[in-house]
Protein backbone atom coordinates (compact mmCIF):
# COMPACT_ATOMS: atom_id res chain seq x y z
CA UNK A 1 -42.76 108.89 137.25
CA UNK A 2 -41.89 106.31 134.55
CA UNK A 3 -38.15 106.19 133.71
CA UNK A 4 -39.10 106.84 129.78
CA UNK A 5 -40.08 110.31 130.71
CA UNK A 6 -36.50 111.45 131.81
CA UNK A 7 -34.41 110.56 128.43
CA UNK A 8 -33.86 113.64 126.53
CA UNK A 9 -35.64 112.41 123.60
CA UNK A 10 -38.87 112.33 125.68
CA UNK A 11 -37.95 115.88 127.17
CA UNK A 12 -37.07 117.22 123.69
CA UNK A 13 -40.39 115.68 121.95
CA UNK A 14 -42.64 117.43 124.91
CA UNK A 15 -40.58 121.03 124.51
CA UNK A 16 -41.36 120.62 120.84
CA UNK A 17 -44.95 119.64 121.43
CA UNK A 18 -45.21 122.45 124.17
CA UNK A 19 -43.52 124.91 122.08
CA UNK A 20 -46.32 124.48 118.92
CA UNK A 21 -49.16 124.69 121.31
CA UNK A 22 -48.08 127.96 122.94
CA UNK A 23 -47.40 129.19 119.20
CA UNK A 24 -51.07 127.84 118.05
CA UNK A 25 -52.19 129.53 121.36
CA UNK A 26 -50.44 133.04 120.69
CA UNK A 27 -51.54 133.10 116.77
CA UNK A 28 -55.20 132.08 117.35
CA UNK A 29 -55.10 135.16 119.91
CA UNK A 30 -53.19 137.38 117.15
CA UNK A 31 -55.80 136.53 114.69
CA UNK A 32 -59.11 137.16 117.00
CA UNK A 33 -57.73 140.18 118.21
CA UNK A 34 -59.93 143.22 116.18
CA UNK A 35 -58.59 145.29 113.87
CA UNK A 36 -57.88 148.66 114.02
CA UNK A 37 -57.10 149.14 110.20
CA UNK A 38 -58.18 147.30 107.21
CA UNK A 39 -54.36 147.10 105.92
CA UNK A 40 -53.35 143.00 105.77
CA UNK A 41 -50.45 142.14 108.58
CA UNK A 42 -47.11 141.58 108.05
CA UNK A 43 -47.57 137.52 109.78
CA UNK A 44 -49.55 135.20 108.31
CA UNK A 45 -51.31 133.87 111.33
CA UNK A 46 -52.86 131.03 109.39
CA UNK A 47 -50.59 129.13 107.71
CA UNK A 48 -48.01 129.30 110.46
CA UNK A 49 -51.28 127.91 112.84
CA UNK A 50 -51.47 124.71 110.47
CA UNK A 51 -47.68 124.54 110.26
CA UNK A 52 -47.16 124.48 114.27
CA UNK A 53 -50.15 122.60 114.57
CA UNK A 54 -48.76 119.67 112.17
CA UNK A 55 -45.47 119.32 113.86
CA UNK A 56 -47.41 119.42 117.46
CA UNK A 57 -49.62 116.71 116.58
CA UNK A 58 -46.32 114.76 114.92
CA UNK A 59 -44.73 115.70 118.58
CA UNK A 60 -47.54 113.91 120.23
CA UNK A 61 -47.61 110.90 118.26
CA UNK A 62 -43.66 110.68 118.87
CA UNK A 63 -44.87 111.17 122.88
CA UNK A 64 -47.18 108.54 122.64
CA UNK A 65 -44.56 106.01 120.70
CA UNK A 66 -42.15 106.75 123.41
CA UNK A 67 -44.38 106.06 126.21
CA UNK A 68 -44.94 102.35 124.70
CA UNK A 69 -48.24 102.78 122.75
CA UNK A 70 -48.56 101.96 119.55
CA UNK A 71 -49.51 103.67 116.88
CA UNK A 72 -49.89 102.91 112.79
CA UNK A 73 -49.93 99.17 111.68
């Protein structure tokens, strides 16, 4: 294993980019599930999708600086 992947900025950055793909996981699930009732929920699945989804794809572009490649200009 690459010394780069035991700092705790590289183990924070995956927890992060972990973390939003179980939450894009678990909302996409909450939203396919059928409804019972026609009343709206209470969570917004979709907005909070794109808003984990953003900061997990920010999270992997972090991963990817930290593992050397380069990214941008």
């Amino acid at each position: 294993m690459p010394d780069y992947a035991l700092t705790p900025e590289f183990l924070t950055t995956f927890a992060v980019f972990a973390a939003c793909l179980a939450g894009v996981g678990a909302l996409a699930w909450l939203e396919k599930r059928p409804r019972v009732t026609l009343q709206p929920r209470l969570l917004p699945t979709t907005p909070l999708m794109l808003a984990a989804g953003f900061v997990g794809l920010l999270a992997l572009v972090h991963l990817l600086n930290l593992a050397g490649v380069h990214t941008g200009r």
